[in-house]
C-alpha atoms as a PDB file:
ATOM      1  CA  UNK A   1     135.770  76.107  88.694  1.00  0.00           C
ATOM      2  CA  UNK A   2     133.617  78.001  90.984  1.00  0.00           C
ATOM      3  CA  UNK A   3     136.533  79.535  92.886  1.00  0.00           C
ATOM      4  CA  UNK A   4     137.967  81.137  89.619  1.00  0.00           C
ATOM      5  CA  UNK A   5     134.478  82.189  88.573  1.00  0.00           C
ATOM      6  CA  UNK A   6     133.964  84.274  91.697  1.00  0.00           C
ATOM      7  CA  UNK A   7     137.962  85.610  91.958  1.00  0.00           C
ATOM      8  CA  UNK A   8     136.974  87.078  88.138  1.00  0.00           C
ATOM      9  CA  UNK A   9     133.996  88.266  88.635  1.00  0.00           C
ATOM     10  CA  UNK A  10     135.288  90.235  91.909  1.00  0.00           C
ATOM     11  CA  UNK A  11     137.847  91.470  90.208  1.00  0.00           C
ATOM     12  CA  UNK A  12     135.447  92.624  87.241  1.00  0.00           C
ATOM     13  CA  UNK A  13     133.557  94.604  89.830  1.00  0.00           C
ATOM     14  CA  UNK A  14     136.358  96.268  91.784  1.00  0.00           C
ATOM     15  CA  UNK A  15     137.681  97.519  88.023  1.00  0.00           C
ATOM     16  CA  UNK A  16     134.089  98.838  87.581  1.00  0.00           C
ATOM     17  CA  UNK A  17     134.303 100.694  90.723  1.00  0.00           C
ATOM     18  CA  UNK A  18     137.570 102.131  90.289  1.00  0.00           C
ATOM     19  CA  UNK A  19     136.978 103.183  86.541  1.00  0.00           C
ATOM     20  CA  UNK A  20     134.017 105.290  87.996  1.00  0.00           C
ATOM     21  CA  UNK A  21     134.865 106.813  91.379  1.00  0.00           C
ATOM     22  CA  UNK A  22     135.999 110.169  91.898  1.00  0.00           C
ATOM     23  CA  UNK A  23     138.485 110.026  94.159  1.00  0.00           C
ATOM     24  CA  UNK A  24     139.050 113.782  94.413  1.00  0.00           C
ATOM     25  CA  UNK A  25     135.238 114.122  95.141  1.00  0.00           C
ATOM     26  CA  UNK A  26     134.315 117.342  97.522  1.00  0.00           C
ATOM     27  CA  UNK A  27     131.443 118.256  98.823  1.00  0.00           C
ATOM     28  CA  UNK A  28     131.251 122.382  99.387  1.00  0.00           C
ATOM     29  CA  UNK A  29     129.204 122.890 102.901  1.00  0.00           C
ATOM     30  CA  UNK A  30     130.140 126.394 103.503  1.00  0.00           C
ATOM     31  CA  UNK A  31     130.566 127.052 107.539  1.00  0.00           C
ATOM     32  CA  UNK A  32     127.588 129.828 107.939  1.00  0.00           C
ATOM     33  CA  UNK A  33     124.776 126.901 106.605  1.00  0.00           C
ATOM     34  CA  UNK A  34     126.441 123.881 108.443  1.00  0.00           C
ATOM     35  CA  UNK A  35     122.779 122.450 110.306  1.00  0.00           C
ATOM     36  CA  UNK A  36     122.556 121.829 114.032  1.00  0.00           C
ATOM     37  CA  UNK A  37     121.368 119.403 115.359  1.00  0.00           C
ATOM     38  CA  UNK A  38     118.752 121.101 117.472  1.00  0.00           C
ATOM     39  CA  UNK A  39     114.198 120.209 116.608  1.00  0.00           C
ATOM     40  CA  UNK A  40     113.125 123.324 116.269  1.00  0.00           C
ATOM     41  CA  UNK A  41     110.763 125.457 113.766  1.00  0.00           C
ATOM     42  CA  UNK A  42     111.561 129.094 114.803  1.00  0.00           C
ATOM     43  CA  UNK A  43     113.233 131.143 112.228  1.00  0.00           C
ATOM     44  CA  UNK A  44     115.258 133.899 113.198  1.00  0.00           C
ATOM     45  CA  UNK A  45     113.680 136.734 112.661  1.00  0.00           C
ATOM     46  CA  UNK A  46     115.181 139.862 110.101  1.00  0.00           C
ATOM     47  CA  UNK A  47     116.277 142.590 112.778  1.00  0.00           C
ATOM     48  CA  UNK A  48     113.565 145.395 112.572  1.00  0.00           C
ATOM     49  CA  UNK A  49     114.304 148.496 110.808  1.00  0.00           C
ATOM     50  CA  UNK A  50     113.268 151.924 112.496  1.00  0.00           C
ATOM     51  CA  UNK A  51     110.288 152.647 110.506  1.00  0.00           C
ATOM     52  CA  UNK A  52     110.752 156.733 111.374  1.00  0.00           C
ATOM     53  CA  UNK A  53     113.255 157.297 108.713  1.00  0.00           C
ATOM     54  CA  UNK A  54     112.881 155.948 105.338  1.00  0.00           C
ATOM     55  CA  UNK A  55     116.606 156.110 104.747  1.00  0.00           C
ATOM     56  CA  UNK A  56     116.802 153.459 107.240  1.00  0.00           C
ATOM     57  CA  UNK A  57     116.474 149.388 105.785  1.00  0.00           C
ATOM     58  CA  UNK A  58     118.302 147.472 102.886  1.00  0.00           C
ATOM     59  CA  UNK A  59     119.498 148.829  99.671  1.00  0.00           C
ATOM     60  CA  UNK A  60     120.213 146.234  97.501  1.00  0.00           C
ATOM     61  CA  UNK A  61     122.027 146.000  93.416  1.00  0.00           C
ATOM     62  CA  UNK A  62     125.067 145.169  92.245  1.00  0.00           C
ATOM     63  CA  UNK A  63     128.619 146.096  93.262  1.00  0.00           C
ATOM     64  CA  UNK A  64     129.982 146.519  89.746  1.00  0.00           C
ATOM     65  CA  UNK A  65     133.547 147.362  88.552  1.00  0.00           C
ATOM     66  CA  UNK A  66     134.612 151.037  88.464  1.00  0.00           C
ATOM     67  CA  UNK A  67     137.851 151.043  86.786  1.00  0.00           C
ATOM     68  CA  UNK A  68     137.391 151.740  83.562  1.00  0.00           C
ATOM     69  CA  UNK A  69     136.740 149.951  80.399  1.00  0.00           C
ATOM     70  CA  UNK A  70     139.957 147.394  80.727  1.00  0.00           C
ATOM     71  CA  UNK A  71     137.449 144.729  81.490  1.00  0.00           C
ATOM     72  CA  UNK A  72     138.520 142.119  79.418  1.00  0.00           C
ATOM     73  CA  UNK A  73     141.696 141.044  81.430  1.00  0.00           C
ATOM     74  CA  UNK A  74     139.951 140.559  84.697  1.00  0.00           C
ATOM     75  CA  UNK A  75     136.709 139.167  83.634  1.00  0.00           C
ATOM     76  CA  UNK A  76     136.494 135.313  83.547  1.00  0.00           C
ATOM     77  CA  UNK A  77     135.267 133.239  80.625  1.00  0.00           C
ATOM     78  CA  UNK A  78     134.433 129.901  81.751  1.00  0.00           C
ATOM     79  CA  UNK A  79     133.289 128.642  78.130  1.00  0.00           C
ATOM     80  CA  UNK A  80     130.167 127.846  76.412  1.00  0.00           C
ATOM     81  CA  UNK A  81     129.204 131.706  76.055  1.00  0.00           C
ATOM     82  CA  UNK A  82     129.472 132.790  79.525  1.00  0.00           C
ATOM     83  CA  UNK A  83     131.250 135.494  80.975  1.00  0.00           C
ATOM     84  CA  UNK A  84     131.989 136.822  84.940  1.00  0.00           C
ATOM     85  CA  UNK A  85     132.599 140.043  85.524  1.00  0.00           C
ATOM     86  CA  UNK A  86     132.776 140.393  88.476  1.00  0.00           C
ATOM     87  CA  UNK A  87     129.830 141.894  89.741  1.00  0.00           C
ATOM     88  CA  UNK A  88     127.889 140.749  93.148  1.00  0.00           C
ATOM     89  CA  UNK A  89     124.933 141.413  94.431  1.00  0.00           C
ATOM     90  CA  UNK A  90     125.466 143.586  97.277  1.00  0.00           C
ATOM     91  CA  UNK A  91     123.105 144.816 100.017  1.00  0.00           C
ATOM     92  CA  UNK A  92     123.888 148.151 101.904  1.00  0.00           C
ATOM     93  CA  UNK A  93     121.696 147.898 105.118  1.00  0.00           C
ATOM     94  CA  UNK A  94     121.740 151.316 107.093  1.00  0.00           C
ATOM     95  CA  UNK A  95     120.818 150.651 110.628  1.00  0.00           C
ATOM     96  CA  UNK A  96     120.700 153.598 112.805  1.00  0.00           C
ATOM     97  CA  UNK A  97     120.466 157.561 111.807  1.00  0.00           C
ATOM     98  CA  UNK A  98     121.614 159.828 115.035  1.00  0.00           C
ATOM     99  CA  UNK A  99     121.762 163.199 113.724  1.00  0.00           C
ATOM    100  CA  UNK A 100     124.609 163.619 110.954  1.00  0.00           C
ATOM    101  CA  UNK A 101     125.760 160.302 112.501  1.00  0.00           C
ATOM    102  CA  UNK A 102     125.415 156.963 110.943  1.00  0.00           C
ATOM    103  CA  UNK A 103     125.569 153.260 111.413  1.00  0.00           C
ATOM    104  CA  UNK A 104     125.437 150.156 109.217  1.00  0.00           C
ATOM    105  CA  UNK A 105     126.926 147.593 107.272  1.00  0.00           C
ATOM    106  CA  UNK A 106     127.257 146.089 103.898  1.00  0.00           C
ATOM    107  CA  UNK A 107     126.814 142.134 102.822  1.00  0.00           C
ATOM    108  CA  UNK A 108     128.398 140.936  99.517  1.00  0.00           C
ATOM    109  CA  UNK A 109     129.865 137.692  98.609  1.00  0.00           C
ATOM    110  CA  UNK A 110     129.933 135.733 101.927  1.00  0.00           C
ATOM    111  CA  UNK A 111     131.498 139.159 104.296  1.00  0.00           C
ATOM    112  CA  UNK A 112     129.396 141.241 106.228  1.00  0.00           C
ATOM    113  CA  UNK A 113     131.184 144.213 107.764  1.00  0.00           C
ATOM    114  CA  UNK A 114     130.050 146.970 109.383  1.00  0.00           C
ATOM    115  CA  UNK A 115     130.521 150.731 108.505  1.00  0.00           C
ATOM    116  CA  UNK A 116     129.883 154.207 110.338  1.00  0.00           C
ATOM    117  CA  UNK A 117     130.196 157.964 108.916  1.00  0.00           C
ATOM    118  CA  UNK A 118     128.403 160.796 108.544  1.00  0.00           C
ATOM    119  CA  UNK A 119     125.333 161.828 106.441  1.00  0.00           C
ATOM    120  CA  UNK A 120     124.256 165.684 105.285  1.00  0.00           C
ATOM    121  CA  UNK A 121     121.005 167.132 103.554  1.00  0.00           C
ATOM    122  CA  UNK A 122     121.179 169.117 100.241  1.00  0.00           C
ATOM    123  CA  UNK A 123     118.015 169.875  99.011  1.00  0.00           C
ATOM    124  CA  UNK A 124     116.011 166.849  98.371  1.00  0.00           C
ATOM    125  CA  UNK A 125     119.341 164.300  98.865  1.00  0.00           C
ATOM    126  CA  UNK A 126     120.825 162.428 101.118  1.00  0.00           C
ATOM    127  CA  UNK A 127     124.566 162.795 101.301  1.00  0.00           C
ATOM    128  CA  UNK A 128     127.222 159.435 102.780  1.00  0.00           C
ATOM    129  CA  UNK A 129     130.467 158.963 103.762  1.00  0.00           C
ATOM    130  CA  UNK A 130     130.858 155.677 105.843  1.00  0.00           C
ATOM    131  CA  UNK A 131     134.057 153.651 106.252  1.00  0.00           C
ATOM    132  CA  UNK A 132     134.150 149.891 107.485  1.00  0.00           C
ATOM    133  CA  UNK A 133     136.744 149.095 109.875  1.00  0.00           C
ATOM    134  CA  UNK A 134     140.083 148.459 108.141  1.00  0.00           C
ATOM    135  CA  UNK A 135     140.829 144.966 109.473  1.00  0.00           C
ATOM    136  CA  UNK A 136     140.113 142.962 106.957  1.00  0.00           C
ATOM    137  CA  UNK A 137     141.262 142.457 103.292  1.00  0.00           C
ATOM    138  CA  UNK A 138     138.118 143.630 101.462  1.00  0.00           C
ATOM    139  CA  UNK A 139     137.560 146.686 103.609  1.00  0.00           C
ATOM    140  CA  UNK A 140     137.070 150.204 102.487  1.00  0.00           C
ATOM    141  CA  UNK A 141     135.167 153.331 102.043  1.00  0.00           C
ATOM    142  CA  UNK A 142     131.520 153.941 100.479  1.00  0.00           C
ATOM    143  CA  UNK A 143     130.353 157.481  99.642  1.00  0.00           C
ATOM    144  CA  UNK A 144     126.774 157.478  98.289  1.00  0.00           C
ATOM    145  CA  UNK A 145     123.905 159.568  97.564  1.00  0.00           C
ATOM    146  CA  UNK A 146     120.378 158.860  98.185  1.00  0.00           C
ATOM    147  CA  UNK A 147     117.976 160.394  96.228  1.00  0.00           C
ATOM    148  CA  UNK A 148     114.290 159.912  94.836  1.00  0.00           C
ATOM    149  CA  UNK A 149     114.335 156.568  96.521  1.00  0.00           C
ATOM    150  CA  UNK A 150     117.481 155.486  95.070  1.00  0.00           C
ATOM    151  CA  UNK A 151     121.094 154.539  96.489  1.00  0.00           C
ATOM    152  CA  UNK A 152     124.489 155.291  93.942  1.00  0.00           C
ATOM    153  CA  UNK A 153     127.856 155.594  94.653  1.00  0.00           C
ATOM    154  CA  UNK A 154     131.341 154.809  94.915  1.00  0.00           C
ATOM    155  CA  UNK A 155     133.257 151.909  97.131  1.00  0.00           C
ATOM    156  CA  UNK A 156     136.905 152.151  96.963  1.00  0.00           C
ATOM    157  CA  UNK A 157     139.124 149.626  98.824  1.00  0.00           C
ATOM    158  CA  UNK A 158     142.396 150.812 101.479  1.00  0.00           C
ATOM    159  CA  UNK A 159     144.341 148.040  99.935  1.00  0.00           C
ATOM    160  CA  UNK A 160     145.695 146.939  96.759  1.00  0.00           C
ATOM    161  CA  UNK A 161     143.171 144.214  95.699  1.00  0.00           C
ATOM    162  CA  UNK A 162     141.866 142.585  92.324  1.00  0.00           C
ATOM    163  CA  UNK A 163     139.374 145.436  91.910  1.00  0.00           C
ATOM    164  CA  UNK A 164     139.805 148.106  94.023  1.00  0.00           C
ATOM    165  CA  UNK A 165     137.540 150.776  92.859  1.00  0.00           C
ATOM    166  CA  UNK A 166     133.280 149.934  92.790  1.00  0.00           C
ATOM    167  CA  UNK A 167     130.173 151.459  91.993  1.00  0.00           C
ATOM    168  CA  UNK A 168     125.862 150.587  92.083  1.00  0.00           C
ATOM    169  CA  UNK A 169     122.859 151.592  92.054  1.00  0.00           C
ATOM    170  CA  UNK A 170     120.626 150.208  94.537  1.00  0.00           C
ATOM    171  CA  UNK A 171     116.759 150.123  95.096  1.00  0.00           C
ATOM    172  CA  UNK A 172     115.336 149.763  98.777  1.00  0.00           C
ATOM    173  CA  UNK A 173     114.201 146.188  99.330  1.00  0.00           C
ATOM    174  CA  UNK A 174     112.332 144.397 102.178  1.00  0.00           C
ATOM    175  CA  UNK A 175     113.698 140.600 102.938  1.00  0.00           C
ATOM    176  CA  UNK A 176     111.113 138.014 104.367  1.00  0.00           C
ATOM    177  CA  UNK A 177     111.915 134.618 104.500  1.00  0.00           C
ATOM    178  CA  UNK A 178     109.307 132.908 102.774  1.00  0.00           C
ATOM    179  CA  UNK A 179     109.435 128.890 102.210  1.00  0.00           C
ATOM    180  CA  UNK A 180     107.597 128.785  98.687  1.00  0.00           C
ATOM    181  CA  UNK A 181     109.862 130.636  96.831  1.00  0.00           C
ATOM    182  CA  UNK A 182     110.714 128.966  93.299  1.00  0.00           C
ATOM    183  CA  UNK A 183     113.574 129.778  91.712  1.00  0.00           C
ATOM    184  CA  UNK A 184     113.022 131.654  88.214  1.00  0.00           C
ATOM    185  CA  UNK A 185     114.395 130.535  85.320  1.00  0.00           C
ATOM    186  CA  UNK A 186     117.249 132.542  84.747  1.00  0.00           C
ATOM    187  CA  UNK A 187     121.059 131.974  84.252  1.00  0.00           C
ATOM    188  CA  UNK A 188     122.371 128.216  83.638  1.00  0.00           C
ATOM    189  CA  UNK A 189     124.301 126.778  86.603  1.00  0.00           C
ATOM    190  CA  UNK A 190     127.978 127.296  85.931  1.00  0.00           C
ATOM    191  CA  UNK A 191     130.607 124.887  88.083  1.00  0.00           C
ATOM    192  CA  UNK A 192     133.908 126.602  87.941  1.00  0.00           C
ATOM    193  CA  UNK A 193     137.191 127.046  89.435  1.00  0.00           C
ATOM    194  CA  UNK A 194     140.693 128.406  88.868  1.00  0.00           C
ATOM    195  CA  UNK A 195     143.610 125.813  88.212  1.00  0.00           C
ATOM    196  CA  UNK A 196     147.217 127.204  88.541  1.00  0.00           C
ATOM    197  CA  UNK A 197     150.658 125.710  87.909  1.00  0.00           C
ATOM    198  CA  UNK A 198     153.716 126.428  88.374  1.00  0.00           C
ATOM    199  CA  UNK A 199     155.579 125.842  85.662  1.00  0.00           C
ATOM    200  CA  UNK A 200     158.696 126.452  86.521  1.00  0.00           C
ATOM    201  CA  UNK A 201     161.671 129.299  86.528  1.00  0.00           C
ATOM    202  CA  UNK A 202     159.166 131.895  88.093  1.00  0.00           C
ATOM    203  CA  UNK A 203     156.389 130.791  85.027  1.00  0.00           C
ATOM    204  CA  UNK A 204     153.024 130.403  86.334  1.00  0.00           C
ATOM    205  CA  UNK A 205     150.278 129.367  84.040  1.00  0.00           C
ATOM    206  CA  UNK A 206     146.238 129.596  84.983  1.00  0.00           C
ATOM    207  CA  UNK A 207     142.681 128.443  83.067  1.00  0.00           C
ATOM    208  CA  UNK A 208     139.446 128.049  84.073  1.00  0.00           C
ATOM    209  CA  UNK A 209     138.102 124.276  84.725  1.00  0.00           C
ATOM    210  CA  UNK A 210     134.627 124.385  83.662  1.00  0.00           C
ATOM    211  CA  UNK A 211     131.720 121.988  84.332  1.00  0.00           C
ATOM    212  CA  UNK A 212     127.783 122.873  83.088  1.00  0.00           C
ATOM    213  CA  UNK A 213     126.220 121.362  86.058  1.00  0.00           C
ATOM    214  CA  UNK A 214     122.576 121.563  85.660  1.00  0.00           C
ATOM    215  CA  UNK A 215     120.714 118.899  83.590  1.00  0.00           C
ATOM    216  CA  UNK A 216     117.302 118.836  84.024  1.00  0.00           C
ATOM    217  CA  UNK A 217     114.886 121.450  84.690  1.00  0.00           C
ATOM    218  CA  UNK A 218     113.802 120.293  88.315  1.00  0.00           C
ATOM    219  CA  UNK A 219     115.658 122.450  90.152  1.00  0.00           C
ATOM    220  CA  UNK A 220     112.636 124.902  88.527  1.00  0.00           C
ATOM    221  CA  UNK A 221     110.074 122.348  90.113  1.00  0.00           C
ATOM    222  CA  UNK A 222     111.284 120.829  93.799  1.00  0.00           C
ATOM    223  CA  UNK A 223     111.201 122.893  96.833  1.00  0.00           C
ATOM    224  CA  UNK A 224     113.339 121.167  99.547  1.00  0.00           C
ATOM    225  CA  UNK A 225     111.862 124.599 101.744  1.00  0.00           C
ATOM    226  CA  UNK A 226     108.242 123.734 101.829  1.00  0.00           C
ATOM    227  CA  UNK A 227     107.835 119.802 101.144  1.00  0.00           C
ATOM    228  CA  UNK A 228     109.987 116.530 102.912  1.00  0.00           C
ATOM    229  CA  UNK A 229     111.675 115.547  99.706  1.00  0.00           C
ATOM    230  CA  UNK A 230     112.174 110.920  99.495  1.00  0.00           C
ATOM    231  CA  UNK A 231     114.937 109.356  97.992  1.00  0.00           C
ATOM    232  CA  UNK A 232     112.705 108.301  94.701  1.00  0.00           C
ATOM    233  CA  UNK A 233     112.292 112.135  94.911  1.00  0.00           C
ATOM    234  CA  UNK A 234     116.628 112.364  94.545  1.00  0.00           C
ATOM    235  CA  UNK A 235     118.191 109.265  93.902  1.00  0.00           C
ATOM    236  CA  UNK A 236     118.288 110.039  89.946  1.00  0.00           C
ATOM    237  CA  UNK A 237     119.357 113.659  90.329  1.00  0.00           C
ATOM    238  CA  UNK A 238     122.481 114.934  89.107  1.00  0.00           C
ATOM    239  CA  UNK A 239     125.271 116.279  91.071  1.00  0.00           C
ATOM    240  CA  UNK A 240     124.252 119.633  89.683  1.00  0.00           C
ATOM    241  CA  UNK A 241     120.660 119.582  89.898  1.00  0.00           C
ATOM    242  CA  UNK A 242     121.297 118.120  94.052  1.00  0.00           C
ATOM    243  CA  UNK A 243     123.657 121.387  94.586  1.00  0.00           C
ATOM    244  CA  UNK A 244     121.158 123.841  93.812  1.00  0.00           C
ATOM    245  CA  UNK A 245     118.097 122.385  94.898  1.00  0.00           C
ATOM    246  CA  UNK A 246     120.530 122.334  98.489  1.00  0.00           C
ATOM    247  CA  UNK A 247     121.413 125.854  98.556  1.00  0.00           C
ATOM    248  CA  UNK A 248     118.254 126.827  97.590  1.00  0.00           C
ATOM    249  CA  UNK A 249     117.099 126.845 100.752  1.00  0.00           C
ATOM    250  CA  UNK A 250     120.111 128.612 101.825  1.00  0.00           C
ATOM    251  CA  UNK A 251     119.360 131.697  99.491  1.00  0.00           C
ATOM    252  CA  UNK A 252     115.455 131.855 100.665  1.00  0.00           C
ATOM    253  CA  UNK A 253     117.002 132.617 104.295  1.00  0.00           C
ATOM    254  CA  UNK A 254     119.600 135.315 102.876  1.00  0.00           C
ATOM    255  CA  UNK A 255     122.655 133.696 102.367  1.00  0.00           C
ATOM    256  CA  UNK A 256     125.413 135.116 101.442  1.00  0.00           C
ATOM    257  CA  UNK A 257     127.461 132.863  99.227  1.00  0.00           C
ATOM    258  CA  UNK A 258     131.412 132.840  99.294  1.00  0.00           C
ATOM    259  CA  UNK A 259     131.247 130.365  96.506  1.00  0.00           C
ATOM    260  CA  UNK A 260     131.545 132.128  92.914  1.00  0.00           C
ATOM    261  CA  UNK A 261     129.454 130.123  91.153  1.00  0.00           C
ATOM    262  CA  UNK A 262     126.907 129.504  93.568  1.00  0.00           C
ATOM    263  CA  UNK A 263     126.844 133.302  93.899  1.00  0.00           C
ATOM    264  CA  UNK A 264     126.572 134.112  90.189  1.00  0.00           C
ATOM    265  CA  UNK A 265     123.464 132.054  89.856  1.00  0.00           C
ATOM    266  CA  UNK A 266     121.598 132.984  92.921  1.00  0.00           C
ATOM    267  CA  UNK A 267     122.161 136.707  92.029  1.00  0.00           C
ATOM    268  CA  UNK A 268     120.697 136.213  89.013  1.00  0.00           C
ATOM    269  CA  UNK A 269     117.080 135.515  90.772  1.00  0.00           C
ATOM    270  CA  UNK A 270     115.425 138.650  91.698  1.00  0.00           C
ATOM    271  CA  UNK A 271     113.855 137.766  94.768  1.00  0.00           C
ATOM    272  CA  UNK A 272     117.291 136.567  95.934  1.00  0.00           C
ATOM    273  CA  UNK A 273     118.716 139.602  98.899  1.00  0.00           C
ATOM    274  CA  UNK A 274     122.257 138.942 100.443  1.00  0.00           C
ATOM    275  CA  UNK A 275     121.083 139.123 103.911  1.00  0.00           C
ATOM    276  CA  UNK A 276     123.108 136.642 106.135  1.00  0.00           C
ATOM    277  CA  UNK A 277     126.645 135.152 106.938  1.00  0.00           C
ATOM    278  CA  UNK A 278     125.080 132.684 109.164  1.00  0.00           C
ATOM    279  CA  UNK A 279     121.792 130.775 108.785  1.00  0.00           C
ATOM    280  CA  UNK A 280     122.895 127.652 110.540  1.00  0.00           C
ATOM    281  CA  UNK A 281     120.189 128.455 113.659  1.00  0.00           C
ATOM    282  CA  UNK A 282     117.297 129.504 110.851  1.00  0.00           C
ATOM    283  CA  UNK A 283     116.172 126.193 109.314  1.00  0.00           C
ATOM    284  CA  UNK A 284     113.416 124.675 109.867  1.00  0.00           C
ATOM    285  CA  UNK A 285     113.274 120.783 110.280  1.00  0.00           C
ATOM    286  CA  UNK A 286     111.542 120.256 106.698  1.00  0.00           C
ATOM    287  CA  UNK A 287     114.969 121.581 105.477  1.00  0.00           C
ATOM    288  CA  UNK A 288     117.005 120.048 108.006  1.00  0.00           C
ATOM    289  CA  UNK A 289     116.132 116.555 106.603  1.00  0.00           C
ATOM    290  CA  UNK A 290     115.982 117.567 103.316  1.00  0.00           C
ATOM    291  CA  UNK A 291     119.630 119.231 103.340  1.00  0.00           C
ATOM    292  CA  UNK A 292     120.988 115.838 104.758  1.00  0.00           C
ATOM    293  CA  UNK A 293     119.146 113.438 102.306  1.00  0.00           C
ATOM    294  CA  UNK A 294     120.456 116.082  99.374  1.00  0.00           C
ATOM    295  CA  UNK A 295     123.853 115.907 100.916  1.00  0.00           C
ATOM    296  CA  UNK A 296     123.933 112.172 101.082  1.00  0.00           C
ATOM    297  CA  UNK A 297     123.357 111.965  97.122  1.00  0.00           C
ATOM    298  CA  UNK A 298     125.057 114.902  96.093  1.00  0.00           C
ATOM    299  CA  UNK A 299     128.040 113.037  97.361  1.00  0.00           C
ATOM    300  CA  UNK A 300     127.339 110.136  95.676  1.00  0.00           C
ATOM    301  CA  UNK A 301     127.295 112.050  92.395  1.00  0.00           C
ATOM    302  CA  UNK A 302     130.259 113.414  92.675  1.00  0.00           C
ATOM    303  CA  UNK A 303     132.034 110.204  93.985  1.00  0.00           C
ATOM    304  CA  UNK A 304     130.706 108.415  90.817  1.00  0.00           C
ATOM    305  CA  UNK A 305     129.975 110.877  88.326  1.00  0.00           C
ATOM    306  CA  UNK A 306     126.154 110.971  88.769  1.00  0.00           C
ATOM    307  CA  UNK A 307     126.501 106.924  87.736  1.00  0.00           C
ATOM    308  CA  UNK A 308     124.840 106.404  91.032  1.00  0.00           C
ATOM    309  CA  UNK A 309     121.505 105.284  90.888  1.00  0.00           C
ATOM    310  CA  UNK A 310     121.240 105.766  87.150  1.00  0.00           C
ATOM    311  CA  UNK A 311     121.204 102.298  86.811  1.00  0.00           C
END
């Protein structure tokens, strides 16, 4: 009798567990905020800018669309009232001025690339033509004006991509890491992705998976920057809540997000600049043990569909 109570009541628990788990689970650790395992507190430091010119530093807005008002077929809807399209927070950092020479490079979703050309004086404005190298997808020319401290232009791409023509309007902008910044409370967290299929005889069919991943309003209250977060701080966070709170600390050091959605909502916060590619030698150990212990439940959310630790 006690054999067949235990063989049901294992098999009772292994249904459970395979009602529940994800088995296509994933965990997105982007390569530039992977953590090493070195003890240290230094933060690296934000290049100085050449305080002689005042053209010199970060200009930073958003790289919007610039070709024309056909908007609707490339914007994405992912539901629920929210719409993509297609802008990202872009930083133009001019780093060097040598006469009618100059040097810099631009950061926007997750690709920094670097850009020379010339500059000329009219009057009161500044006058740029710079061109990044060519050799990669997303490369292409940027003519801008600067003028009564603002940067505006035009960004057109060598290649045929999605968007090829840009435009912003930038304001200068100083980045300093700083530990206790709290996120403002400004654009819902919105999990999406592209699905495609092939349907057959050269059909292809796509739609937007969507997924309203924040639940509770702590991501507005926890700083996993400044304070060594517990598990009875975590263990009854959702998967949502866990992902931001995470790269959180990325964005304080400058990230630059390749992720979409993780890009939409951190340009939404207006301390947020795109500054870095790679921030794995910046964190601190708070955040070192904090991005493991998020890790560690974040995947546990996902692998269960934030059952885990619910009770």
């Amino acid at each position: 009798m006690k054999k067949i109570v235990l063989i049901v009541l294992s098999l009772i628990i292994i249904s459970c567990k395979t009602d529940i788990k994800n088995p296509d689970s994933k965990i997105t650790v982007e390569e530039g905020t992977k953590v090493e395992n070195t003890s240290s507190e230094a933060i690296k430091k934000t290049p100085e800018k050449v305080k002689k010119n005042p053209l010199i530093g970060y200009w930073v807005g958003f790289f919007e669309r610039n070709d024309g008002n056909n908007y609707d077929e490339k914007a994405v809807n992912v539901g629920g009232g929210f719409e993509w399209n297609r802008q990202n927070k872009i930083n133009i950092s001019i780093d060097s001025i040598a006469e009618n020479l100059v040097f810099g490079h631009s950061i926007v979703a997750g690709n920094d690339r670097p850009f020379e050309g010339t500059i000329e004086k009219q009057g009161d404005d500044f006058h740029f033509k710079v061109k990044e190298p060519g050799d990669d997808k997303y490369d292409g020319e940027f003519n801008f004006t600067i003028s009564n401290n603002q940067l505006f232009g035009t960004w057109e791409a060598y290649k045929n991509i999605n968007i090829k023509k840009r435009k912003y309007t930038l304001d200068k902008k100083e980045f300093t890491y700083n530990p206790n910044t709290m996120l403002d409370e400004t654009t819902m967290y919105v999990k999406w992705k592209t699905i495609t299929q092939d349907m057959g005889n050269g059909n292809v069919e796509k739609w937007i998976s969507s997924e309203f991943a924040t639940a509770t309003d702590l991501i507005y209250e926890m700083n996993a920057s400044n304070t060594v977060l517990s598990k009875s701080d975590v263990e009854n966070l959702k998967k949502g809540d866990l992902t931001i709170i995470r790269n959180a600390i990325y964005a304080r050091h400058g990230y630059s997000f390749k992720s979409r959605p993780l890009r939409v909502f951190f340009d939404a916060q207006s301390w947020y600049i795109p500054v870095h590619t790679d921030i794995k030698s910046d964190f601190t150990d708070i955040e070192k043990q904090n991005i493991q212990l998020l890790l560690k439940y974040e995947k546990n959310a996902s692998e269960y569909y934030d059952y885990f630790g619910r009770g």
